[in-house]
Every structure is written in structure tokens, then in C-alpha cells.
C-alpha atoms as a PDB file:
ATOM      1  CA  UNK A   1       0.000   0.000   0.000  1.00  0.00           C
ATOM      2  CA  UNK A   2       3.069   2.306   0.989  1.00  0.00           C
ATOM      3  CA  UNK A   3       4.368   1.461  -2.551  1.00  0.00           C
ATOM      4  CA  UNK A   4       1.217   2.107  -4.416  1.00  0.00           C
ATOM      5  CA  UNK A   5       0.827   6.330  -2.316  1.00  0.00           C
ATOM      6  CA  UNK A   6       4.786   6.894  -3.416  1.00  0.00           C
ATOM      7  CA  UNK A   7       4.024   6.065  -6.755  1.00  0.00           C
ATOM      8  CA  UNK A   8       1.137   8.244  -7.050  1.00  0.00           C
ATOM      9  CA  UNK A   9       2.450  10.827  -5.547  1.00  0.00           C
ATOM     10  CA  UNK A  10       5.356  10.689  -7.923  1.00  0.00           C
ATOM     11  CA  UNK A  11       2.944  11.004 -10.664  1.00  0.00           C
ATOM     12  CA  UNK A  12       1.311  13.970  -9.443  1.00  0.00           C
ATOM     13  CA  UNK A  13       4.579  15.626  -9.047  1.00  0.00           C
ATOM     14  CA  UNK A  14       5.688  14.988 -12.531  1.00  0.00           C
ATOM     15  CA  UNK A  15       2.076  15.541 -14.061  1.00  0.00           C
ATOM     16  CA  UNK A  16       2.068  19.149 -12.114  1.00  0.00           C
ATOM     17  CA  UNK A  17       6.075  19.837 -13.427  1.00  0.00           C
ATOM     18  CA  UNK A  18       6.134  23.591 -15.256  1.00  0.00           C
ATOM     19  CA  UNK A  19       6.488  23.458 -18.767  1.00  0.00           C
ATOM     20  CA  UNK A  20       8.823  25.762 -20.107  1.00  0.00           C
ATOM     21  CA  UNK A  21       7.142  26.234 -23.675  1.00  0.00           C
ATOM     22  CA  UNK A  22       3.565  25.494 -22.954  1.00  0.00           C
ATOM     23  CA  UNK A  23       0.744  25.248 -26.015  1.00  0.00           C
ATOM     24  CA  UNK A  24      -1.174  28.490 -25.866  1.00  0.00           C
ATOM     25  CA  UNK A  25      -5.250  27.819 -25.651  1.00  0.00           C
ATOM     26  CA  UNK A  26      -7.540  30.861 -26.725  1.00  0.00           C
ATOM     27  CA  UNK A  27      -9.147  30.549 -23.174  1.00  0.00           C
ATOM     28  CA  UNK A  28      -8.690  33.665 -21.339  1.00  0.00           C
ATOM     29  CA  UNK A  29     -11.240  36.620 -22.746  1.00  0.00           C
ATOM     30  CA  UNK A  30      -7.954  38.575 -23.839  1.00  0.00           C
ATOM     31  CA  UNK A  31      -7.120  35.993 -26.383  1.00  0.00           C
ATOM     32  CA  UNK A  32     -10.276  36.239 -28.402  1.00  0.00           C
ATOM     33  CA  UNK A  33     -12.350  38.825 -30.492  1.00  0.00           C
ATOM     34  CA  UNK A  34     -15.554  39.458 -32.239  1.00  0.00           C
ATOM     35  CA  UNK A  35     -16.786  40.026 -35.488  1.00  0.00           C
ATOM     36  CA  UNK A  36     -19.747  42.954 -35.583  1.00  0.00           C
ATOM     37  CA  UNK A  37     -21.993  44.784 -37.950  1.00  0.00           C
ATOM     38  CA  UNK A  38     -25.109  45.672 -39.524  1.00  0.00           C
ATOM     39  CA  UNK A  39     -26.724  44.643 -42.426  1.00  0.00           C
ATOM     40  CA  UNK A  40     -28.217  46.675 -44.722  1.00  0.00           C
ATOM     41  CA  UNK A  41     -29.968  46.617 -48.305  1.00  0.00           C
ATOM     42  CA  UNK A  42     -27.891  47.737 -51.060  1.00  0.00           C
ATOM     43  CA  UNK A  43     -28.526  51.387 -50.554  1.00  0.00           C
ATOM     44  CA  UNK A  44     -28.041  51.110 -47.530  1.00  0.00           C
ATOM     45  CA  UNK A  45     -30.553  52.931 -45.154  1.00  0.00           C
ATOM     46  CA  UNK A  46     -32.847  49.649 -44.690  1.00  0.00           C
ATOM     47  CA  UNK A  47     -31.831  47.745 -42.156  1.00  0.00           C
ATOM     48  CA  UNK A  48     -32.317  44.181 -42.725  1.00  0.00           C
ATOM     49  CA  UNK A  49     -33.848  42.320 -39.674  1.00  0.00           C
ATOM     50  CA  UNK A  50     -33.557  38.759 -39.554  1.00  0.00           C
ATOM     51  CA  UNK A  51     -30.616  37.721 -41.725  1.00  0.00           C
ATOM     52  CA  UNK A  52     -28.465  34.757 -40.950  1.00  0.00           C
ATOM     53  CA  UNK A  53     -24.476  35.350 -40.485  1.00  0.00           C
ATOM     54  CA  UNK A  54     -22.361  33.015 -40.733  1.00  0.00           C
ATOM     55  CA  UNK A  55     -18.456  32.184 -40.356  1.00  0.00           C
ATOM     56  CA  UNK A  56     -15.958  30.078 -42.417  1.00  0.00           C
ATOM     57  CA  UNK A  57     -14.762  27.986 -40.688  1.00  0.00           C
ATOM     58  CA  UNK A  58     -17.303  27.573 -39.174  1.00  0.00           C
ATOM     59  CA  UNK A  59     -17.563  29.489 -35.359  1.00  0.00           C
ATOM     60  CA  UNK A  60     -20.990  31.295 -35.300  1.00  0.00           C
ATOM     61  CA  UNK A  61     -24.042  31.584 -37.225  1.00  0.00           C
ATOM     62  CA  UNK A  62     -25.860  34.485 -35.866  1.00  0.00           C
ATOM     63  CA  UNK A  63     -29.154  36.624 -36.933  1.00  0.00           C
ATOM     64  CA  UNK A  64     -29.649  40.400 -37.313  1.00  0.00           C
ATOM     65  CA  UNK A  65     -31.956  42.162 -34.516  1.00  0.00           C
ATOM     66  CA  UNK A  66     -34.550  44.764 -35.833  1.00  0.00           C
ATOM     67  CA  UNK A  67     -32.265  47.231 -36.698  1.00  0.00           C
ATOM     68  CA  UNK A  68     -29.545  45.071 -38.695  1.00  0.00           C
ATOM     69  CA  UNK A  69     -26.968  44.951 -36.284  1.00  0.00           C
ATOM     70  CA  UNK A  70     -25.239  41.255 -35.077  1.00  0.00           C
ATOM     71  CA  UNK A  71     -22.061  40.404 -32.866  1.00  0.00           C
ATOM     72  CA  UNK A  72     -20.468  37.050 -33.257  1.00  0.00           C
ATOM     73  CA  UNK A  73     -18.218  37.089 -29.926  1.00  0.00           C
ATOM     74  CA  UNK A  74     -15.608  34.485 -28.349  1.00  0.00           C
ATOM     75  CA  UNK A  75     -13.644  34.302 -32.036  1.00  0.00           C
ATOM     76  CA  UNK A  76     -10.607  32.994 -31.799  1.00  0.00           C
ATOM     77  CA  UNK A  77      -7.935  35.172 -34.102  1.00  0.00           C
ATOM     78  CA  UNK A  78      -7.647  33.565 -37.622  1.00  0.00           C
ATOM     79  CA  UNK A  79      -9.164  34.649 -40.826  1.00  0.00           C
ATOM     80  CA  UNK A  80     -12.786  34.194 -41.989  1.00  0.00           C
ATOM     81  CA  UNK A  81     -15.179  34.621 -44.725  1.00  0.00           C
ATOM     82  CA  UNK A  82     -18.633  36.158 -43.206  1.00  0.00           C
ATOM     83  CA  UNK A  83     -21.429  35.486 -45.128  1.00  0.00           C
ATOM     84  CA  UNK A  84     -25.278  36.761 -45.228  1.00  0.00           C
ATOM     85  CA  UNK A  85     -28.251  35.524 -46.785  1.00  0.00           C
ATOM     86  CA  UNK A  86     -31.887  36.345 -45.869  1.00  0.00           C
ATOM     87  CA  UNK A  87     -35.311  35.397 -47.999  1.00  0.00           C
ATOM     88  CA  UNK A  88     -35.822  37.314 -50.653  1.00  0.00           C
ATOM     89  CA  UNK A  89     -32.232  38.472 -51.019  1.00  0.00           C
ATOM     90  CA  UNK A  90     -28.723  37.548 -53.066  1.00  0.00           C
ATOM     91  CA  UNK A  91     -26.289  36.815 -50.423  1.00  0.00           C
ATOM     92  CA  UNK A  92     -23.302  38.905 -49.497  1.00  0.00           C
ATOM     93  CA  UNK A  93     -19.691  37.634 -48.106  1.00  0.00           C
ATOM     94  CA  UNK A  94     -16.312  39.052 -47.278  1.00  0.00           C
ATOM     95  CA  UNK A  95     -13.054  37.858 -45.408  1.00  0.00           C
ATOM     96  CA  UNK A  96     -11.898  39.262 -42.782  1.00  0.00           C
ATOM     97  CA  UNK A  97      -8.726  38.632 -40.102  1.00  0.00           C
ATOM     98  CA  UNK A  98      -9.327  38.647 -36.693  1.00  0.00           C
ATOM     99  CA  UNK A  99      -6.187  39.657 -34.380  1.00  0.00           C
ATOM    100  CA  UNK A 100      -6.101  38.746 -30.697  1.00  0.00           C
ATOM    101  CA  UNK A 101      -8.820  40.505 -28.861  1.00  0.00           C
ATOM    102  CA  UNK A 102     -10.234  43.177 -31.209  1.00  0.00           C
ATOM    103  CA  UNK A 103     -14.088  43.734 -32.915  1.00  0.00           C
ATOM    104  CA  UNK A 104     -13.707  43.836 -36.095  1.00  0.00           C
ATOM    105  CA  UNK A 105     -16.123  46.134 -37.988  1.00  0.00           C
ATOM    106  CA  UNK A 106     -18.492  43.782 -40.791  1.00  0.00           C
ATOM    107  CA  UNK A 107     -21.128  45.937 -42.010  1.00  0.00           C
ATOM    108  CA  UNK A 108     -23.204  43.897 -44.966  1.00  0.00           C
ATOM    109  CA  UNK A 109     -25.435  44.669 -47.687  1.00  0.00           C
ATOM    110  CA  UNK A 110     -28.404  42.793 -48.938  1.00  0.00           C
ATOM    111  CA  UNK A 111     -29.895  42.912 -52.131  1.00  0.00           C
ATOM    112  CA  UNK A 112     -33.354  42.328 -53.327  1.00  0.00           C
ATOM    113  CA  UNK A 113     -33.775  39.397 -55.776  1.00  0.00           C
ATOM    114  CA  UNK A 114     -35.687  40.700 -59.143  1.00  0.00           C
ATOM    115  CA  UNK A 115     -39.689  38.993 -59.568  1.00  0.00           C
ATOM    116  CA  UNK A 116     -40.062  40.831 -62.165  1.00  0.00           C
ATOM    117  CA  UNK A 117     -37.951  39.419 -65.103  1.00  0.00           C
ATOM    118  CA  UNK A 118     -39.716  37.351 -67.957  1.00  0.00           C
END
């Protein structure tokens, strides 16, 4: 039994040893950033309520509030594409790079899709 505690608490001593180039982990709210904007039609003085944003790859998919405006927080640094579709419009994208703990400004325009062409 005496055995079996020294060996266990050798493990936990070499388990808990410093590293002295540890892997850094986007964990801590300094280490990550947000993408934010409004969407707008192509004019742009409509807001467009409702719209789906999304990331690539893949981190968020988010929706417009009344006035066109969306935040897409917790985004680890990295470059996206940020698209936006909504019914009844074409959809919009753009790429962006997100640096350490920064918003980075996405504003979006929507437009209509033609029902009028023969």
C-alpha cells in the first residue's frame, strides 16, 4: 500500500512539473475577439432584420436584430469569410482577419432578388 501512495504521488509531481514552452489555448477573454456589424440593403438605409451570419470555418451563425446589427463574440484570431443571406435576397460575403482581442467592424449589404424578369 506504501508502494502504491509513493508512486502516485510521484505522478502527481511529474504531471504538475512547469512546462517551459507550454501550447497556448484561446481561453482567457484577452485571447479572443468578435466580429460585428449591420446589415443593410444595397442602398443602404434599410436595415435588414432577420438575416443569418455566418463564419468560415465555421464558429458562429448568428441573426440580425430589428435594426440590422449582429455580434459574433468568443472568435478565436484567424481569418474568416462572413457570409449573409436572408429570404428574398442575393447573399453577401467578405473575409476578414481577426487579431487577438479586437471587434472587427463587418457591415453587410443585402440585395433584393428581381420577380419581375420574364
Amino acid at each position: 500500500m506504501k508502494t502504491r501512495i509513493i508512486i502516485f504521488c510521484c505522478f502527481l509531481l511529474v504531471s504538475c512539473e512547469k512546462k517551459e514552452n507550454p501550447q497556448i489555448i484561446y481561453s482567457s477573454v484577452s485571447d479572443v475577439g468578435a466580429i460585428a456589424g449591420k446589415i443593410t440593403t444595397v442602398t443602404g438605409d434599410t436595415p435588414v432584420a432577420g438575416a443569418m451570419i455566418t463564419t468560415s470555418p465555421a464558429v458562429h451563425t448568428v441573426y440580425s436584430d430589428s435594426v440590422g446589427n449582429y455580434t459574433m463574440p468568443d472568435m478565436p484570431p484567424g481569418n474568416y469569410i462572413v457570409r449573409v443571406s436572408g429570404k428574398g435576397y442575393i447573399p453577401d460575403s467578405t473575409t476578414v482577419s481577426l487579431v487577438d482581442w479586437r471587434t472587427v467592424q463587418v457591415n453587410l449589404t443585402l440585395s433584393t432578388i428581381r420577380t419581375d424578369i420574364k
